[in-house]
Protein backbone atom coordinates (compact mmCIF):
# COMPACT_ATOMS: atom_id res chain seq x y z
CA UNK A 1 18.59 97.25 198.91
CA UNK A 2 19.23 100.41 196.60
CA UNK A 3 16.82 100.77 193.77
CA UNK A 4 16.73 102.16 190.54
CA UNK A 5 20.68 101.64 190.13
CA UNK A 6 22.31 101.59 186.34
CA UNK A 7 25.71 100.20 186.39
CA UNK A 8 28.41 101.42 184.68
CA UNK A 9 30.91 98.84 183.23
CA UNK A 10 34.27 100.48 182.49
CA UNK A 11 36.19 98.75 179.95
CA UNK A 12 38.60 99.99 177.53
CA UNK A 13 37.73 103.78 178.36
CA UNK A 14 38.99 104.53 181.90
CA UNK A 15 37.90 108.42 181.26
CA UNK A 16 35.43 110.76 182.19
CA UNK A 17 35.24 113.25 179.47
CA UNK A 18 33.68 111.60 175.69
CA UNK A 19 32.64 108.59 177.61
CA UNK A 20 28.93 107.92 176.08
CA UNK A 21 28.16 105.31 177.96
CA UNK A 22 29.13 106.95 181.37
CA UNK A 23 26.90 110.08 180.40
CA UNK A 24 24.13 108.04 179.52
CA UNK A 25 24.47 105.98 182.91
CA UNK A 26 24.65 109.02 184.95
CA UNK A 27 21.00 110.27 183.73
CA UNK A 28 19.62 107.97 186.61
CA UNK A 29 19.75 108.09 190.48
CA UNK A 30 21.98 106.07 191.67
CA UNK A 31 25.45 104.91 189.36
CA UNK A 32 27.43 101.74 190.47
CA UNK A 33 30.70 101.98 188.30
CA UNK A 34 32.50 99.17 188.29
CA UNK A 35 35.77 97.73 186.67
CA UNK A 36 36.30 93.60 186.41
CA UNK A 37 39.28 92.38 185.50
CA UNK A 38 38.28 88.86 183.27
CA UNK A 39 40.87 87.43 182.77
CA UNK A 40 39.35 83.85 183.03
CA UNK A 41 37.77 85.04 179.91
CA UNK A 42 41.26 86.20 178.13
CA UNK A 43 43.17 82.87 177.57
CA UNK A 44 46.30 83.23 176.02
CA UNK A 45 45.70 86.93 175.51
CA UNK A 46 45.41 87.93 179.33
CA UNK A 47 47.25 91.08 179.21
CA UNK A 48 51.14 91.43 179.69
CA UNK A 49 53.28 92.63 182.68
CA UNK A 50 53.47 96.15 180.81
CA UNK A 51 49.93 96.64 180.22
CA UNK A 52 48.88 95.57 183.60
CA UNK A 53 51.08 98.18 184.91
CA UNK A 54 49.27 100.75 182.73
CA UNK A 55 45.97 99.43 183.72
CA UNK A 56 46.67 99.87 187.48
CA UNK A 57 47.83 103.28 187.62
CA UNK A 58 44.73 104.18 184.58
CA UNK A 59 42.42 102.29 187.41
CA UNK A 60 43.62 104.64 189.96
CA UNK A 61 43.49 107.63 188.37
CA UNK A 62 39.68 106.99 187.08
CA UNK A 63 39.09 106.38 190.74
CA UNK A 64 40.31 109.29 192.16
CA UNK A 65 38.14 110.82 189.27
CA UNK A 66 35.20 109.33 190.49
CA UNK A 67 35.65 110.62 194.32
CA UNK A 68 37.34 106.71 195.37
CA UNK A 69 33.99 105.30 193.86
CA UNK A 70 35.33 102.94 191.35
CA UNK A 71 34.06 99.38 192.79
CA UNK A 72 36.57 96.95 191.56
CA UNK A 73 36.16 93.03 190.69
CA UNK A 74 38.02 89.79 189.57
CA UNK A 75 36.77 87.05 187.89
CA UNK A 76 34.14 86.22 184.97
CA UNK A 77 32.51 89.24 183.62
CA UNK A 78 29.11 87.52 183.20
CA UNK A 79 29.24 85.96 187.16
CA UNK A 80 30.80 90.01 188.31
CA UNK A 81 27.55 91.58 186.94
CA UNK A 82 24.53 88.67 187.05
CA UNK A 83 25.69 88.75 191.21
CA UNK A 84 25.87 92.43 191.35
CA UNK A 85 22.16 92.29 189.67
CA UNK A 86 20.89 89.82 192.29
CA UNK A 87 22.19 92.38 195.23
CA UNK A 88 20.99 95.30 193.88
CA UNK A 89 18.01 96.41 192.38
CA UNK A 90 18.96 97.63 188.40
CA UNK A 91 17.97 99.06 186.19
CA UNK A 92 19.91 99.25 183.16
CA UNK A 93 23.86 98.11 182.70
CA UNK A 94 25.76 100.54 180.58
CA UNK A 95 28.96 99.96 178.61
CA UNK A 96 31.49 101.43 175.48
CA UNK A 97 31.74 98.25 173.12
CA UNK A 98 35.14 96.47 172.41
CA UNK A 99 35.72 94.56 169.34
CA UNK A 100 38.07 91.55 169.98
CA UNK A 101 36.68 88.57 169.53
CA UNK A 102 36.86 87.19 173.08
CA UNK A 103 35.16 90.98 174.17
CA UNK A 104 32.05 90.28 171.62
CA UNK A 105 31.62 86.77 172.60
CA UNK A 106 31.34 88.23 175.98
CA UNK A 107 28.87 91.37 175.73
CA UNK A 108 26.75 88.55 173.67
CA UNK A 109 26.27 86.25 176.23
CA UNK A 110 26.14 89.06 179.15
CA UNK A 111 23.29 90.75 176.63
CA UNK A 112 21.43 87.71 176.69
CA UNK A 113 21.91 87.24 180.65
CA UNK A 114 20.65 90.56 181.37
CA UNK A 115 17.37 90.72 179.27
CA UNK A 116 16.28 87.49 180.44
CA UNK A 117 16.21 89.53 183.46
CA UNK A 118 13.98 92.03 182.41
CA UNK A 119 17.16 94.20 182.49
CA UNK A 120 18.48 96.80 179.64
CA UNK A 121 21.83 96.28 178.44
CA UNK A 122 22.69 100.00 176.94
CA UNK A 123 26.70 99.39 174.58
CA UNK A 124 27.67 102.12 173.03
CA UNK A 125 30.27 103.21 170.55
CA UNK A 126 33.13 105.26 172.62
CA UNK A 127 36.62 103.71 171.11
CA UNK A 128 36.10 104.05 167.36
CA UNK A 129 35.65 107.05 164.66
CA UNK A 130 33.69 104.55 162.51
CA UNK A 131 32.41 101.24 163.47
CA UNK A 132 33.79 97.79 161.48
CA UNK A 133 30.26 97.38 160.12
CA UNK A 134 29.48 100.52 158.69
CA UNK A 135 32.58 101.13 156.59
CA UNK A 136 32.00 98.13 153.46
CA UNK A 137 32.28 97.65 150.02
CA UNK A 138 29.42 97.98 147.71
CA UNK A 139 28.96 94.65 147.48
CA UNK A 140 28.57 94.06 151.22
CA UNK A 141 32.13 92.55 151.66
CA UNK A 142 34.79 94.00 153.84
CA UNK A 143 37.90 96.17 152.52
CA UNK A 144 41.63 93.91 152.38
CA UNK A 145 43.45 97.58 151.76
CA UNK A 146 44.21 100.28 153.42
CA UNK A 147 43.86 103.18 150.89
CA UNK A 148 40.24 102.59 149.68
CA UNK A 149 38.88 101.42 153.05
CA UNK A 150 40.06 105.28 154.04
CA UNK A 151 38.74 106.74 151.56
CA UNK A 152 34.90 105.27 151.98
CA UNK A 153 35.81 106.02 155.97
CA UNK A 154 36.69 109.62 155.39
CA UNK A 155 33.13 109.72 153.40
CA UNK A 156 30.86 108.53 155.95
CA UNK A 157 32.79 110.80 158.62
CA UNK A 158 30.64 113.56 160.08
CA UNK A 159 31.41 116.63 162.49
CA UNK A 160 32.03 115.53 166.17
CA UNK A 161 30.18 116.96 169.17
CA UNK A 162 32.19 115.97 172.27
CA UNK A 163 30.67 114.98 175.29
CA UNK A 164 32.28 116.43 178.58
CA UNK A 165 32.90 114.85 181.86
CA UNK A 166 28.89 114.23 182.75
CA UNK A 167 27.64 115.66 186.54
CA UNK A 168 27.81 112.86 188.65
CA UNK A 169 25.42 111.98 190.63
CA UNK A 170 25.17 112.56 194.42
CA UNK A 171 24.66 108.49 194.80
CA UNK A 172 27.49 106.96 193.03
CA UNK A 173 26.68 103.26 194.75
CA UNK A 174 29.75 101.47 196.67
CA UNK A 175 29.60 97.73 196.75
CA UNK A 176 31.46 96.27 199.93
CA UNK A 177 31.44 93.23 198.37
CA UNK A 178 33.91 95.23 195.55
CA UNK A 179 38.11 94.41 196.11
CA UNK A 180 40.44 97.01 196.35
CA UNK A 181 42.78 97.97 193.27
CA UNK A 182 46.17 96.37 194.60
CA UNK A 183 44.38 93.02 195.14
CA UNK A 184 44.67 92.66 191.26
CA UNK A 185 47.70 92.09 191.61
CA UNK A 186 48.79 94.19 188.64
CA UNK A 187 52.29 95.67 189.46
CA UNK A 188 54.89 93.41 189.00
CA UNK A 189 57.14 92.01 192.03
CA UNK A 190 60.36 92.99 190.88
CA UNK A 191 61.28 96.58 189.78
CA UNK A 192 61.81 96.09 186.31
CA UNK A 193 59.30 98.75 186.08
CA UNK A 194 61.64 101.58 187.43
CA UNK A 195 61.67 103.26 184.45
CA UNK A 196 58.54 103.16 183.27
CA UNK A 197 57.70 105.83 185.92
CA UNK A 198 59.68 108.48 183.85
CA UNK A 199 58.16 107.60 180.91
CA UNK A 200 54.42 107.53 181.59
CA UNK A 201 51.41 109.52 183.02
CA UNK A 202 48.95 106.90 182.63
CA UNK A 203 44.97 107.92 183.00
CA UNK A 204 43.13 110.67 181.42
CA UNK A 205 44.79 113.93 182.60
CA UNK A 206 48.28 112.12 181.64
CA UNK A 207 46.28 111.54 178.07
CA UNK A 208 44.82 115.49 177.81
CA UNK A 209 48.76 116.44 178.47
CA UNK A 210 50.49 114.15 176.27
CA UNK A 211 48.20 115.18 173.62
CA UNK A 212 48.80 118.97 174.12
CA UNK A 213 52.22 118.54 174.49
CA UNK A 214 52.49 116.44 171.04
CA UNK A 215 49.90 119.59 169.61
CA UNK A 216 53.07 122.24 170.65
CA UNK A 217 55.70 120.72 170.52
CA UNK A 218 55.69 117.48 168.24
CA UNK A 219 52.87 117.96 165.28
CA UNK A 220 54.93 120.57 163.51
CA UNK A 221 57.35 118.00 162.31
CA UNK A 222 55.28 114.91 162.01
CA UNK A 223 55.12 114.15 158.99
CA UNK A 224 59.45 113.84 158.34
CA UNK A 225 59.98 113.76 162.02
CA UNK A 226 57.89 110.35 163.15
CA UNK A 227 60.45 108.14 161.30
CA UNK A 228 63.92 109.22 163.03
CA UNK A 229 63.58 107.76 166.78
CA UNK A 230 65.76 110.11 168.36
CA UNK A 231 62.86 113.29 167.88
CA UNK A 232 60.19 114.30 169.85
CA UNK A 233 57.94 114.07 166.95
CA UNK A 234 55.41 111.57 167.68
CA UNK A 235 52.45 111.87 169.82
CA UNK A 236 52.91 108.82 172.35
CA UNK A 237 49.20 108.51 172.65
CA UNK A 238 48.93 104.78 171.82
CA UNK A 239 48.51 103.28 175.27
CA UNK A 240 45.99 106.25 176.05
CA UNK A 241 44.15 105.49 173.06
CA UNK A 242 43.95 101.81 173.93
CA UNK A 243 42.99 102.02 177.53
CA UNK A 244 40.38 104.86 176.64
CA UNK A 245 42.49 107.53 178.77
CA UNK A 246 41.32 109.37 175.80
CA UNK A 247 39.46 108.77 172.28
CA UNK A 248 40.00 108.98 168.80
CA UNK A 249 37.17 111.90 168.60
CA UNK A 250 38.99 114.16 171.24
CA UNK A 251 42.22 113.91 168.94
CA UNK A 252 40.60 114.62 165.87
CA UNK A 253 38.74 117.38 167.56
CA UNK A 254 41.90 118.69 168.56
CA UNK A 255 43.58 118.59 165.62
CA UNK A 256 40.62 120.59 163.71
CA UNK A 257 41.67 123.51 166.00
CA UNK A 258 44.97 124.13 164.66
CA UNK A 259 45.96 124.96 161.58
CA UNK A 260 44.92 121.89 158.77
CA UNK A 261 48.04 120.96 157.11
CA UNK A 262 50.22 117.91 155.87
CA UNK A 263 51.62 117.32 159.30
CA UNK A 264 47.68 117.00 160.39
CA UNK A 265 46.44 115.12 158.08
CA UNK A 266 49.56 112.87 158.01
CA UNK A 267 48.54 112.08 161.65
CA UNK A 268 44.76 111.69 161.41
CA UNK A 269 45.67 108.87 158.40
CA UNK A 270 47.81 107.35 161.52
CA UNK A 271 44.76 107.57 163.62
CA UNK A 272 43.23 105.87 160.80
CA UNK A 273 45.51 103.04 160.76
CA UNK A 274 44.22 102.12 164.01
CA UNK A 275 40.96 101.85 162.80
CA UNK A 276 41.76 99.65 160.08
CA UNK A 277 43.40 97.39 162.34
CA UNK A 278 40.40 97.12 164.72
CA UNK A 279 38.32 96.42 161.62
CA UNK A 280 40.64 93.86 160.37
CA UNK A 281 40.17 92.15 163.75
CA UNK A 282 36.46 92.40 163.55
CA UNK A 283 36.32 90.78 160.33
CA UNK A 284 39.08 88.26 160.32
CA UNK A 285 38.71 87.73 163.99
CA UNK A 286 41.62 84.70 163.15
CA UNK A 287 43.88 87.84 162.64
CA UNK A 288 46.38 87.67 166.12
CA UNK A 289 46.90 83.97 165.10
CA UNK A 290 45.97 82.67 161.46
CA UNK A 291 48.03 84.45 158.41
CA UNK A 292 45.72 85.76 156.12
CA UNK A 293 47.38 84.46 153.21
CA UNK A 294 47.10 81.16 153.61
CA UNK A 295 50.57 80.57 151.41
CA UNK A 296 52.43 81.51 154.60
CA UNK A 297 51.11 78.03 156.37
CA UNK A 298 53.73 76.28 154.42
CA UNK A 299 56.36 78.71 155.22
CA UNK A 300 59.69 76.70 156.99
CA UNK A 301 60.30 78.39 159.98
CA UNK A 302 63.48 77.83 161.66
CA UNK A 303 62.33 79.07 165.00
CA UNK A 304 65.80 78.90 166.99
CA UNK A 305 64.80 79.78 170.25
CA UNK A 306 68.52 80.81 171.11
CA UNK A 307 68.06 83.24 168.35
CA UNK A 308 64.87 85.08 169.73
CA UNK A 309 66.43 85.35 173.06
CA UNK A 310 69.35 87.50 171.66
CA UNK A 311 66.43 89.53 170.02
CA UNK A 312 64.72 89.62 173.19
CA UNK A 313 67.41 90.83 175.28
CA UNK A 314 68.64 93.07 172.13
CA UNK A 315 71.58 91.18 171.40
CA UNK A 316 71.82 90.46 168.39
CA UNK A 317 75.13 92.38 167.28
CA UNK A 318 72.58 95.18 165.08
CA UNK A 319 72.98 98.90 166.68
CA UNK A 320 69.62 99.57 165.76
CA UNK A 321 67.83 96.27 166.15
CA UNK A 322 69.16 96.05 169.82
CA UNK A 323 68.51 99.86 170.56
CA UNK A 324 65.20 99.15 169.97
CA UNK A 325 64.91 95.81 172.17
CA UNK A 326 66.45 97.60 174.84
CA UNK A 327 64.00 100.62 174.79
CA UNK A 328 60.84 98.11 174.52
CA UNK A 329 62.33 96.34 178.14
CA UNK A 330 63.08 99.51 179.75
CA UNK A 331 60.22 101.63 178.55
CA UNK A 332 57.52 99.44 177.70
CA UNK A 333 57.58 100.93 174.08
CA UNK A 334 59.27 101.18 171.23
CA UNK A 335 59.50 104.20 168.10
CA UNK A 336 57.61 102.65 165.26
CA UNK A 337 60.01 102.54 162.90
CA UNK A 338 62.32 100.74 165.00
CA UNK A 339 59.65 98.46 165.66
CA UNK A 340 59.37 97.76 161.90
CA UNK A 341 63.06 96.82 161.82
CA UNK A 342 63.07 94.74 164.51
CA UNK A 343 60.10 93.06 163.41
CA UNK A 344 61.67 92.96 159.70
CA UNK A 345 65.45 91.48 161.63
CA UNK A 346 63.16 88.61 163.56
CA UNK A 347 61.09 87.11 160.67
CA UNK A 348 63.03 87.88 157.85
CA UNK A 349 67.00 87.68 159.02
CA UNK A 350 66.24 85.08 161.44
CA UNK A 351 63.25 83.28 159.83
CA UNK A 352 61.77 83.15 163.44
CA UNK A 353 57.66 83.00 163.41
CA UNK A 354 56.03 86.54 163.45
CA UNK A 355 53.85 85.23 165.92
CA UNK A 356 56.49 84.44 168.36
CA UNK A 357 57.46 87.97 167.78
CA UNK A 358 54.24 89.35 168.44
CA UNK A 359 53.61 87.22 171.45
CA UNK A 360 57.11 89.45 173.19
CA UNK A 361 55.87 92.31 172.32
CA UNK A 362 52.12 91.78 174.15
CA UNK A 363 54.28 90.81 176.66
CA UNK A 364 56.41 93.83 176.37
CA UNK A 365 54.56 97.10 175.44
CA UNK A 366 52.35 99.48 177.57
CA UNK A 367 50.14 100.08 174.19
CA UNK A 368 49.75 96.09 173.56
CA UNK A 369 46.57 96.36 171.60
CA UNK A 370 45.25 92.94 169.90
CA UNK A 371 44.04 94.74 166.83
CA UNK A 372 47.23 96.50 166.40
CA UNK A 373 49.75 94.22 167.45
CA UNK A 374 48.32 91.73 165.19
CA UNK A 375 47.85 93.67 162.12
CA UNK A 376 51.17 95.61 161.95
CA UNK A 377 53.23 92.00 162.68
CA UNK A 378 51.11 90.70 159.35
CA UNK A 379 51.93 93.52 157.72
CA UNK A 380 55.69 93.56 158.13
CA UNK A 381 55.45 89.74 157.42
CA UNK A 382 53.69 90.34 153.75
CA UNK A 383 50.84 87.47 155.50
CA UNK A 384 48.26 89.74 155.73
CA UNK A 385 46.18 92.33 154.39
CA UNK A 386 47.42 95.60 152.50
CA UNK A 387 51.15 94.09 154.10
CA UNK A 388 54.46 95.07 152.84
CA UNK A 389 55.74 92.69 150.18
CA UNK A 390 57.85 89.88 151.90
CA UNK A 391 60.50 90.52 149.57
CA UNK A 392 60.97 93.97 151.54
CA UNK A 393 63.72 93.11 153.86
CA UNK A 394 64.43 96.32 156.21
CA UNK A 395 68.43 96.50 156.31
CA UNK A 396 69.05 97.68 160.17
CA UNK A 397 72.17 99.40 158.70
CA UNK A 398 70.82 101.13 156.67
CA UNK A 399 67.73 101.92 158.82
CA UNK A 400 70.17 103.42 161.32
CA UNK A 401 72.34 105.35 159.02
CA UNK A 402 69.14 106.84 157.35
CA UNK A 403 67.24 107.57 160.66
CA UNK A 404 69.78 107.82 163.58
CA UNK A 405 72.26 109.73 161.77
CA UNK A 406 73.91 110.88 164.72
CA UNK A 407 73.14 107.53 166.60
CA UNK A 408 71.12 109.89 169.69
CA UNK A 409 68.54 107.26 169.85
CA UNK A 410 71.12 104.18 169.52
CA UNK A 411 73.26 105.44 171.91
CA UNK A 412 70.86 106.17 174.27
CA UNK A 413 69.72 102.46 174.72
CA UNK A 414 73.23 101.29 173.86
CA UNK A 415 75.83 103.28 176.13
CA UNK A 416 78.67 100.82 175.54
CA UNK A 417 78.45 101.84 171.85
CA UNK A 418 78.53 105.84 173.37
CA UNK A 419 82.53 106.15 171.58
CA UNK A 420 82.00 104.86 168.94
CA UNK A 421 82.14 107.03 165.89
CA UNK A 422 79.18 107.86 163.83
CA UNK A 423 81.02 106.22 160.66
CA UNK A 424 80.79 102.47 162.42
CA UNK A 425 77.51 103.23 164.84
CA UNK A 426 75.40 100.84 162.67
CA UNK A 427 78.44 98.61 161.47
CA UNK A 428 81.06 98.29 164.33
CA UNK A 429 82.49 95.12 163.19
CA UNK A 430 83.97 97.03 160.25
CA UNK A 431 85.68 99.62 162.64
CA UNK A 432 89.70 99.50 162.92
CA UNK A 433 90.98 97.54 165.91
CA UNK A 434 92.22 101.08 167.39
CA UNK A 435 88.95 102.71 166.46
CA UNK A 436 87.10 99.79 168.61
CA UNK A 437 90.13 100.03 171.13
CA UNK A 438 89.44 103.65 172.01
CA UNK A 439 86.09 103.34 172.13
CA UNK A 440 86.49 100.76 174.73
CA UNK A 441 84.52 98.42 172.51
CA UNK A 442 85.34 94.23 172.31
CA UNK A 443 83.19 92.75 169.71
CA UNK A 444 82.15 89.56 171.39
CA UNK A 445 81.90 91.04 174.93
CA UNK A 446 81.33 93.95 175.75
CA UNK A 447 79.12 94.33 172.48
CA UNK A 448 78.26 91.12 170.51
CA UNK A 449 79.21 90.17 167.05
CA UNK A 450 76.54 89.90 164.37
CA UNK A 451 74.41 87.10 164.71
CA UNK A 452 73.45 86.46 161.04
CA UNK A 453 75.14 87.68 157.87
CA UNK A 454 72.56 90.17 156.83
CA UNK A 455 72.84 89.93 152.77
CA UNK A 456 72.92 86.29 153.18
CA UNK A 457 69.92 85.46 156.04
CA UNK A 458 67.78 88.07 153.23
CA UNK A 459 69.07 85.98 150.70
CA UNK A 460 68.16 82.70 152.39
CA UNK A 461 64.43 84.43 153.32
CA UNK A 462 63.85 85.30 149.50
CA UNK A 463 64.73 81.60 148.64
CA UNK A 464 62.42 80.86 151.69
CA UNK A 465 59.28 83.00 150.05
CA UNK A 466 60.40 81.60 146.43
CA UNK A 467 59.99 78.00 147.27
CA UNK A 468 56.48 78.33 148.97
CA UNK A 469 54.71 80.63 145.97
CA UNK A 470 56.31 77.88 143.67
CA UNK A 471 54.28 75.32 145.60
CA UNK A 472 51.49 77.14 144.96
């Protein structure tokens, strides 16, 4: 049996470089990394086809990081490590902390397991500039909006010393008793995939060059440039960020080395917003499923599941709604402010549940992040905290027209709409019979008719919103 071992439980940070809890395991002899996919312990949050994709080429990258040491399990987290503790003899178990619920039930109980061992359970802050707890009001209670939680944030912030990749020890332990990475099962059977593969560079050297490619070529414009689709203007770090190819403190870091200006700090307040959403999580832990205005609970729903299957597929006779549906199926991601008007079209236009919504897109998106996810569905649905009045309805015409202006990005996703002239992109059921003629366009085949009146389904919402606060 090898002694003096300290296992190192990767999570949520599948790096080597700013991984705290990896340089603190790898001050002892002998390192057992190890990976366990849980997803016993998930329930209805086990991770979608997109993100498992992510995960398995992150996992294989870390691995070929770690010399093909990564030891790989399945099953309950708690039963992984108590069994690798009772074939080995350890010393200490090492891990970056996570912060949904499910993940802090979990590190609770395994805390609890391991010191009735005798055994040192070591988690460590690696995923967050500033930790829920330690960002509060005066009087104790946690912040509801946006603006003055960053503000006390940006306070308590202090200068960041990155941690590089630590020297690995001679002895990183194998387990034979470990599986190998395809057993997970985590690419998917068919090849809907296909084009994920020119999309992504999942793992952390796909992070370190996304992020310097965003730094040359994207930052410059950010601030204007994030909201029109069709740009190369955001930084496409989300998925990194949430697998922990890379962390927040390596992008702020970053950042500090070029020159400080709006387009900077416009993007370290969008770095921010992820915070806030992992803090919302941590203390409304309800968040992915409860709205946090309780008014909402009495909202009347109509729910027509033929309705959020044209959304699904991106069908639903919008340019821009349907550009965007297309890109989340084919990419595993979708431009953020498309994803606002898509959100906006679904609970709003169609009066479809934002949590049916949200549910699609953790299905859907190689960045599907709990804390995220959750949060910016709330938000668009004026449920939650800091959200967007309900009575702001985003028009997808208008959205497009404003945004798209040339339709590049609509187009793109929507090549039967590729003749089409600008004028009608976002409208073509207004186009002349021998505009949609020449354009080889036929409303109600080869591109569908509107599926909802969009001044009257707002119209119908607001009446909707009206008759609950009156109940109230």
């Amino acid at each position: 049996m090898i002694k003096n071992v300290s296992i190192i439980w990767f999570r949520q940070d599948l790096r080597l470089r700013h991984n705290p809890a990896l340089t603190a395991a790898c001050k002892a002899a002998n390192v057992l990394p190890i990976y366990i996919l849980d997803d016993e312990n998930a329930g209805k949050y086990r991770m979608g086809g997109a993100s498992r994709w992510w995960l398995h080429h992150s996992l294989n990258a870390l691995d070929s990081s770690l010399g093909n040491a990564l030891n790989v399990y399945c099953g309950d987290a708690a039963t992984v490590i108590s069994d690798l503790c009772q074939r080995f003899t350890v010393d200490a178990v090492y891990w970056n902390r996570c912060y949904e619920p499910s993940y802090i039930a979990q590190s609770k109980c395994i805390k609890q397991q391991l010191s009735s061992q005798g055994i040192k359970a070591h988690s460590i802050n690696g995923s967050l500039l500033n930790e829920p707890w330690s960002v509060l009001k005066k009087d104790g209670n946690p912040y509801k909006v946006f603006t003055p939680y960053h503000r006390e944030a940006c306070k308590i912030d202090r200068p960041i010393t990155l941690l590089p990749a630590p020297m690995l020890p001679t002895l990183l332990t194998s387990d034979p008793h470990s599986t190998r990475l395809e057993a997970l099962s985590l690419l998917p059977i068919t090849s809907w995939d296909a084009g994920f593969y020119e999309c992504w560079t999942p793992g952390e050297a796909g992070a370190l060059s996304a992020l310097n490619t965003f730094l040359y070529n994207g930052i410059n414009d950010y601030k204007d440039g994030r909201d029109k689709p069709a740009l190369k203007a955001i930084s496409r770090l989300s998925a990194h960020l949430h697998f922990g190819d890379i962390s927040p403190q390596q992008i702020i870091n970053a950042l500090l080395a070029i020159a400080d200006d709006e387009n900077c700090e416009h993007f370290k307040r969008e770095i921010r917003w992820r915070e806030f959403s992992y803090y919302l999580l941590f203390h409304f832990p309800s968040l992915p499923d409860t709205n946090l205005k309780a008014k909402f609970d009495y909202f009347p729903w109509e729910n027509n599941a033929a309705w959020l299957m044209k959304w699904q597929q991106g069908l639903t006779g919008y340019p821009l709604v349907d550009a965007g549906m297309r890109e989340l199926w084919q990419t595993g991601h979708m431009h953020n402010r498309v994803r606002m008007v898509t959100a906006s079209f679904l609970i709003k236009n169609l009066l479809i549940d934002w949590r049916l919504g949200a549910r699609w897109f953790w299905d859907c998106l190689v960045d599907a992040d709990l804390a995220s996810n959750s949060a910016s569905w709330q938000w668009v649905a004026g449920c939650g905290t800091d959200a967007s009045p309900y009575f702001r309805v985003f028009n997808p015409i208008i959205q497009g027209e404003k945004f798209d202006p040339q339709g590049d990005y609509t187009k793109r996703y929507l090549p039967e709409l590729q003749e089409l002239p600008d004028k009608y992109l976002f409208r073509p059921w207004e186009a002349p019979s021998e505009v949609l003629k020449k354009a080889n366009i036929t409303l109600g085949q080869t591109y569908p008719l509107p599926m909802v009146d969009i001044k009257q389904s707002r119209q119908k919402a607001l009446e909707s919103y009206s008759c609950i606060t009156k109940e109230l």
